[in-house]
N, C-alpha and C. Protein backbone atom coordinates (compact mmCIF):
# COMPACT_ATOMS: atom_id res chain seq x y z
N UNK A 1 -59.92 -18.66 -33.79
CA UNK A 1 -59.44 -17.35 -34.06
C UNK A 1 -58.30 -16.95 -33.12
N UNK A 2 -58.91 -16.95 -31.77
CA UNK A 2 -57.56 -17.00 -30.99
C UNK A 2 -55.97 -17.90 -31.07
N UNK A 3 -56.05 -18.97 -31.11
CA UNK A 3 -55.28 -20.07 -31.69
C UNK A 3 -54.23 -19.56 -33.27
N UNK A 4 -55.13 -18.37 -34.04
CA UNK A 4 -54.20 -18.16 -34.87
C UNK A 4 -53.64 -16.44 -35.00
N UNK A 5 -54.20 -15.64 -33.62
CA UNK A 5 -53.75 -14.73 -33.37
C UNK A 5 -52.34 -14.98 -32.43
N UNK A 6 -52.03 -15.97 -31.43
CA UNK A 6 -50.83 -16.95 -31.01
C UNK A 6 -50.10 -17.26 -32.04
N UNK A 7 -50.65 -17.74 -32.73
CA UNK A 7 -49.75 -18.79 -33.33
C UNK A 7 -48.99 -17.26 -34.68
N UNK A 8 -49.62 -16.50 -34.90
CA UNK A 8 -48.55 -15.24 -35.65
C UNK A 8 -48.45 -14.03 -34.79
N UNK A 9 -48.94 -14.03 -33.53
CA UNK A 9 -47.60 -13.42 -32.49
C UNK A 9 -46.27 -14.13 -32.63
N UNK A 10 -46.60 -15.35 -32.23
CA UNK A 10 -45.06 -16.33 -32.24
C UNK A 10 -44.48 -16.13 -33.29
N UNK A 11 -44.95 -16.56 -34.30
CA UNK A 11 -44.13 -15.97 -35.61
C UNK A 11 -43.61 -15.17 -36.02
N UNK A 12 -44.06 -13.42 -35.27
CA UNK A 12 -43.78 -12.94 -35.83
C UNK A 12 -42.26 -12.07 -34.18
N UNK A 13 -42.50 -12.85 -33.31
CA UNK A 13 -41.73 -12.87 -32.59
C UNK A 13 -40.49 -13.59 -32.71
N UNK A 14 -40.13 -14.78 -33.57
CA UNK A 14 -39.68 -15.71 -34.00
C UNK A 14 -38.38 -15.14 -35.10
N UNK A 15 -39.48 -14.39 -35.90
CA UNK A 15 -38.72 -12.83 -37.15
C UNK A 15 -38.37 -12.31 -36.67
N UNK A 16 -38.51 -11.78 -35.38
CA UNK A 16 -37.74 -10.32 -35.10
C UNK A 16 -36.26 -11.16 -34.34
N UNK A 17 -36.48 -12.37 -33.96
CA UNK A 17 -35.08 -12.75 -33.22
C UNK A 17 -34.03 -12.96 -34.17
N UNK A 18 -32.41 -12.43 -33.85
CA UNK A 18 -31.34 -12.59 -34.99
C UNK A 18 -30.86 -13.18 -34.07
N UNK A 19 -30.22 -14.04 -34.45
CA UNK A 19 -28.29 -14.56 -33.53
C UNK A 19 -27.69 -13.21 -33.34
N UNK A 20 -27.13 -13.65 -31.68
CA UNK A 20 -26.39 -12.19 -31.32
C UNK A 20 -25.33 -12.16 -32.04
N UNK A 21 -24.90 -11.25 -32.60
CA UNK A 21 -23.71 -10.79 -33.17
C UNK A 21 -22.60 -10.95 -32.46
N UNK A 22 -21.23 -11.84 -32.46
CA UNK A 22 -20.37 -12.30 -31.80
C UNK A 22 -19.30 -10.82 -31.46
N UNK A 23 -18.74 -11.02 -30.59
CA UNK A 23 -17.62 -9.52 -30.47
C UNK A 23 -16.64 -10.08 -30.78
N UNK A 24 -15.64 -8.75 -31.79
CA UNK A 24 -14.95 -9.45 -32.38
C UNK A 24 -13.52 -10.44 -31.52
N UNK A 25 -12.68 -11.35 -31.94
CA UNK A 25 -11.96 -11.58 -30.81
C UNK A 25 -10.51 -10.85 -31.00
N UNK A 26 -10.26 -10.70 -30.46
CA UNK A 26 -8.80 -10.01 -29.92
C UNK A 26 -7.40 -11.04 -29.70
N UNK A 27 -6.77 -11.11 -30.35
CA UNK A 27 -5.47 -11.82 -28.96
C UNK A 27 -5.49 -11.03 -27.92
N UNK A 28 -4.99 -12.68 -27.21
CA UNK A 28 -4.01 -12.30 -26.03
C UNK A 28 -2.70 -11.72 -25.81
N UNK A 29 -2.69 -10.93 -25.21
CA UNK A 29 -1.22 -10.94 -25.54
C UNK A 29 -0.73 -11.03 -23.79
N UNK A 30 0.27 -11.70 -23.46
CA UNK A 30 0.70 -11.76 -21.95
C UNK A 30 1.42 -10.64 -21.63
N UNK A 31 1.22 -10.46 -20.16
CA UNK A 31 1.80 -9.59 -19.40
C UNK A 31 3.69 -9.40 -19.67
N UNK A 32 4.06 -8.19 -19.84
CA UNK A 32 5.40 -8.05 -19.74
C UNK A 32 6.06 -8.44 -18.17
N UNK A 33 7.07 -9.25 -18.60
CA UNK A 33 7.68 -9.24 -17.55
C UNK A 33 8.86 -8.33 -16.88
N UNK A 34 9.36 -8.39 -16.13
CA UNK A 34 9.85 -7.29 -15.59
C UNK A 34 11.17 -7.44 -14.74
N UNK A 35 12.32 -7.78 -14.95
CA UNK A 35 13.25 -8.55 -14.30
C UNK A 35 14.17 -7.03 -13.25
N UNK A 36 14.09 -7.52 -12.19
CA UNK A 36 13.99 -5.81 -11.12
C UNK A 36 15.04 -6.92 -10.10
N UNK A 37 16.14 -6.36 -9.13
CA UNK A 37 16.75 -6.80 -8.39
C UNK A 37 15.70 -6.54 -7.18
N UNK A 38 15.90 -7.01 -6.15
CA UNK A 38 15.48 -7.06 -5.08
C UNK A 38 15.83 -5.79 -4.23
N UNK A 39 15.04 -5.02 -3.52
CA UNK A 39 15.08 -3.82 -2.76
C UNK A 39 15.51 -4.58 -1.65
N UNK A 40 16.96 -3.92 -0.77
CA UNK A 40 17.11 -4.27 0.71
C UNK A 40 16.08 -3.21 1.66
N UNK A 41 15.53 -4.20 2.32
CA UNK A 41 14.59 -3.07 2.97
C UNK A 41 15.22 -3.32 4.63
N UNK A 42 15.88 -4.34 4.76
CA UNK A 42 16.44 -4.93 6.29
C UNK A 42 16.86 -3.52 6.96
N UNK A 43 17.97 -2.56 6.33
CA UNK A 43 18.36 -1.23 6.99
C UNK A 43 16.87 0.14 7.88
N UNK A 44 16.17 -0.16 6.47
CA UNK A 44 15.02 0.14 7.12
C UNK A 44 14.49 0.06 8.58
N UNK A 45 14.00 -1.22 8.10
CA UNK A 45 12.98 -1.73 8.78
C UNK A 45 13.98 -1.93 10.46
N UNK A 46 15.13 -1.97 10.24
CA UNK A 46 16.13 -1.81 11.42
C UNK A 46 15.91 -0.49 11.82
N UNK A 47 16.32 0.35 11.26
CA UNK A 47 16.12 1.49 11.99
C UNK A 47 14.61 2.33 12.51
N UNK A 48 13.41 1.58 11.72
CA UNK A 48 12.47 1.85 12.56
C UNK A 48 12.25 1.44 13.96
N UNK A 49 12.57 -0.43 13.65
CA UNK A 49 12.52 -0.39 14.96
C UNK A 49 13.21 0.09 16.03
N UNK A 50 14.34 0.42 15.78
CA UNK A 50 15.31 1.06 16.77
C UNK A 50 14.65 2.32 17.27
N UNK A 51 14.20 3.03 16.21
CA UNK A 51 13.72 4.86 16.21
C UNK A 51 12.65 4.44 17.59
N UNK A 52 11.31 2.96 16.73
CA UNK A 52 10.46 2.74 17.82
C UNK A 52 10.53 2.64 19.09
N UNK A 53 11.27 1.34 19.34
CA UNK A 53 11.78 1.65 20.80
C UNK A 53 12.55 2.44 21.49
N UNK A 54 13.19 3.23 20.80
CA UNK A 54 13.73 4.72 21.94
C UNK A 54 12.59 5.64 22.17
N UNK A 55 11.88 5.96 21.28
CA UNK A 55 10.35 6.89 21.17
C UNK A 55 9.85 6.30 22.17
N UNK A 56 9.19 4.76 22.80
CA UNK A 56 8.14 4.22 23.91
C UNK A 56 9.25 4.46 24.88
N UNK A 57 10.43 4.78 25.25
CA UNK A 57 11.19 4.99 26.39
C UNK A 57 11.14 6.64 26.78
N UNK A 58 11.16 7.10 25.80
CA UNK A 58 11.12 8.60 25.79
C UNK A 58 9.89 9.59 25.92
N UNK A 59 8.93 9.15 25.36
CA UNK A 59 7.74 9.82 25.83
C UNK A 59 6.73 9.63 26.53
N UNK A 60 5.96 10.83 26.68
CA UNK A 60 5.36 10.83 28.04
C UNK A 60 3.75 11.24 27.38
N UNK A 61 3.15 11.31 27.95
CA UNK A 61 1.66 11.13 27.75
C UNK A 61 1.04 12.61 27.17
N UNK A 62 1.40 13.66 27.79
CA UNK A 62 1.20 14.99 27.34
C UNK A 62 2.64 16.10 26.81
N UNK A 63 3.32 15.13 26.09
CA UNK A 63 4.31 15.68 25.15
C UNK A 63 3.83 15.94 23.43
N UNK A 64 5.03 17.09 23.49
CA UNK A 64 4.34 17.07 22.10
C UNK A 64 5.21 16.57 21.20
N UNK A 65 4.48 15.95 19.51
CA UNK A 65 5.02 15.56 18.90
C UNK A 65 6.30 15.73 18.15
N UNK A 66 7.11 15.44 18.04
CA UNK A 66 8.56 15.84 17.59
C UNK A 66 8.29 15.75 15.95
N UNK A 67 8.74 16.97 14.83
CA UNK A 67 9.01 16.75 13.75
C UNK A 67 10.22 16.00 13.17
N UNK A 68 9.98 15.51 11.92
CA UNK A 68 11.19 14.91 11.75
C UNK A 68 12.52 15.71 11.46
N UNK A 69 12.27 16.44 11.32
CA UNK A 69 13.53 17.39 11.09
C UNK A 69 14.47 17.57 12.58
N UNK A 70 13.51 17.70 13.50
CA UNK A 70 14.21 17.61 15.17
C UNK A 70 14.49 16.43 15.18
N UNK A 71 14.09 15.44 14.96
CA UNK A 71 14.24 13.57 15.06
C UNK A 71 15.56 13.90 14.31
N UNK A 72 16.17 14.31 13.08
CA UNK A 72 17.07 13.66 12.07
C UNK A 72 18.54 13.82 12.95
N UNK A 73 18.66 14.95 13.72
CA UNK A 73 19.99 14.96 14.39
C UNK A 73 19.80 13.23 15.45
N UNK A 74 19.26 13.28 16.10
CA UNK A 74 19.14 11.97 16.90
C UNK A 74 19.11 10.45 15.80
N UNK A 75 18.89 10.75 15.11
CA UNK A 75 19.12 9.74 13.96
C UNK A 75 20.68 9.66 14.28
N UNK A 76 21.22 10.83 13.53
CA UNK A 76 22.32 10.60 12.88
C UNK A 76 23.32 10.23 14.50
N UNK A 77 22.92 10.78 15.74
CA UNK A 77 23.76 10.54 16.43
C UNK A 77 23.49 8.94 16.87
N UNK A 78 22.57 8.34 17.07
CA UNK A 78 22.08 7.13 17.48
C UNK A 78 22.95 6.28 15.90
N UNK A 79 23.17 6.41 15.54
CA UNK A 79 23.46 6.24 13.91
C UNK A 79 24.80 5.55 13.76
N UNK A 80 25.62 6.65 14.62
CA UNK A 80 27.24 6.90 14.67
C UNK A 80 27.98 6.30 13.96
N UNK A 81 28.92 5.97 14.00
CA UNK A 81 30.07 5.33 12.96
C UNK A 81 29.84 4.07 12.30
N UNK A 82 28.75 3.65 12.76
CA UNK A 82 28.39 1.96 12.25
C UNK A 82 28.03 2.07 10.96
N UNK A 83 28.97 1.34 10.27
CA UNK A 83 28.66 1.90 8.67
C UNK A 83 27.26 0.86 8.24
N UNK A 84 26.74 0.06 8.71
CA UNK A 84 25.48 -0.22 8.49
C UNK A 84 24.58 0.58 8.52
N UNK A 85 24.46 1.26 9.40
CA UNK A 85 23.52 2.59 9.31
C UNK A 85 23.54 3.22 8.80
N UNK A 86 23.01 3.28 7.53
CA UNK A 86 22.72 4.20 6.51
C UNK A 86 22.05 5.08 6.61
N UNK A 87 21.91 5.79 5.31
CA UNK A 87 21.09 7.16 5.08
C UNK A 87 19.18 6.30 5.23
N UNK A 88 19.53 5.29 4.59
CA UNK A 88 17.87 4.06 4.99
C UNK A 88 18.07 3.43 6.63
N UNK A 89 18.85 3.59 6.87
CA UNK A 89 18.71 3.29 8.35
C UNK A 89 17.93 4.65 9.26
N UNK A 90 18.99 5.73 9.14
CA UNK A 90 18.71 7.07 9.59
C UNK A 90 16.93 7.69 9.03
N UNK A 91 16.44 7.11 7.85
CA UNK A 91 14.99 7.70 8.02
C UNK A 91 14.02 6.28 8.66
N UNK A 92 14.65 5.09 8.29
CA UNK A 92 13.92 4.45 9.23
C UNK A 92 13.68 4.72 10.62
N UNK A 93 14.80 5.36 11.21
CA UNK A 93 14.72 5.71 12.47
C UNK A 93 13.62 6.43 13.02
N UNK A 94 13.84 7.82 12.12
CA UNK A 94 13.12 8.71 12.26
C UNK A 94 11.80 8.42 12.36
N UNK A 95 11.25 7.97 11.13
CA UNK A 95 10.01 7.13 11.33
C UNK A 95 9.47 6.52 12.19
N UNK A 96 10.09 5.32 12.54
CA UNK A 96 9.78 4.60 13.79
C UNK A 96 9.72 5.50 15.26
N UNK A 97 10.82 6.17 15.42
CA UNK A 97 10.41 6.97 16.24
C UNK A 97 9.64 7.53 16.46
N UNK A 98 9.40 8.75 15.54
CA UNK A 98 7.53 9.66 15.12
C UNK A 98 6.81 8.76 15.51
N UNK A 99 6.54 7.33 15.07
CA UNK A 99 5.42 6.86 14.97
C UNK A 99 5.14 6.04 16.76
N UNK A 100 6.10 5.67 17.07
CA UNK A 100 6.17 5.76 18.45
C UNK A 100 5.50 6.99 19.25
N UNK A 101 6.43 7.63 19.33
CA UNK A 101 6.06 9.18 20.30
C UNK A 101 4.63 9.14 19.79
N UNK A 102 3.88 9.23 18.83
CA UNK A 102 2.50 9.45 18.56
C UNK A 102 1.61 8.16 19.38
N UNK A 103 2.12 7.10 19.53
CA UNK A 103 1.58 6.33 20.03
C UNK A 103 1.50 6.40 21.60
N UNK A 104 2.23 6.81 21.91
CA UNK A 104 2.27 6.88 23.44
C UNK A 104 1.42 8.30 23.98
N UNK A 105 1.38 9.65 22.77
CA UNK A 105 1.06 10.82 23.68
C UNK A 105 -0.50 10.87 22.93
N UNK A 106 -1.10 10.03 21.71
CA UNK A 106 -2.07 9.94 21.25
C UNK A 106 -3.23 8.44 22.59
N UNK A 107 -2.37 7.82 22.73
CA UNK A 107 -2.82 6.67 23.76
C UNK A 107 -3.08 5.58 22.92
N UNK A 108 -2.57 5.12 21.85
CA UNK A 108 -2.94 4.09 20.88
C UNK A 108 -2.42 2.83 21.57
N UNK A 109 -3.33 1.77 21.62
CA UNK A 109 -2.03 0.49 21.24
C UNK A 109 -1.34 0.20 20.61
């Protein structure tokens, strides 16, 4: 009796199973490409560091932080006639600088 209460569980466990239903498929379709010139970032990244190292010469431990708007004249004069120094030179500066002065009156490495 037991043997055939098993044996039509199974069966009837057997009925209730379907094949999973497949999802439907999709193409692929590939990524667009994107043909972009190259950004000069060299003016930049020049004038941060420049901004940086005048900022670790210039400040002092309990100074306060300079906005960039006070930084932008010292840009432009540190800047001067060198036509490399751009308008991306002049906020690199600025930057680097800020981020200097914060380092020295915050105590960061």
């Amino acid at each position: 009796m037991k043997v055939r209460a098993y044996f039509l569980l199974a069966a009837l466990a057997f009925v209730g199973c379907d094949k999973p239903k497949s999802a439907p498929v999709t193409p692929v379709v590939p990524p667009t490409v994107v043909r972009q010139a190259p950004v000069e970032t060299h003016p930049f990244e020049d004038g941060y560091n420049a901004g940086y190292a005048l900022a670790l010469t210039r400040a002092t431990r309990d100074a306060k932080i300079p906005k960039p708007a006070d930084i932008e004249p010292l840009a432009r004069e540190q800047a001067g006639e060198i036509p490399e120094r751009t308008e991306r030179w002049q906020r690199g500066f600025t930057e680097g600088y800020a981020d200097g002065f914060r380092k020295i009156v915050t105590g960061q490495k």
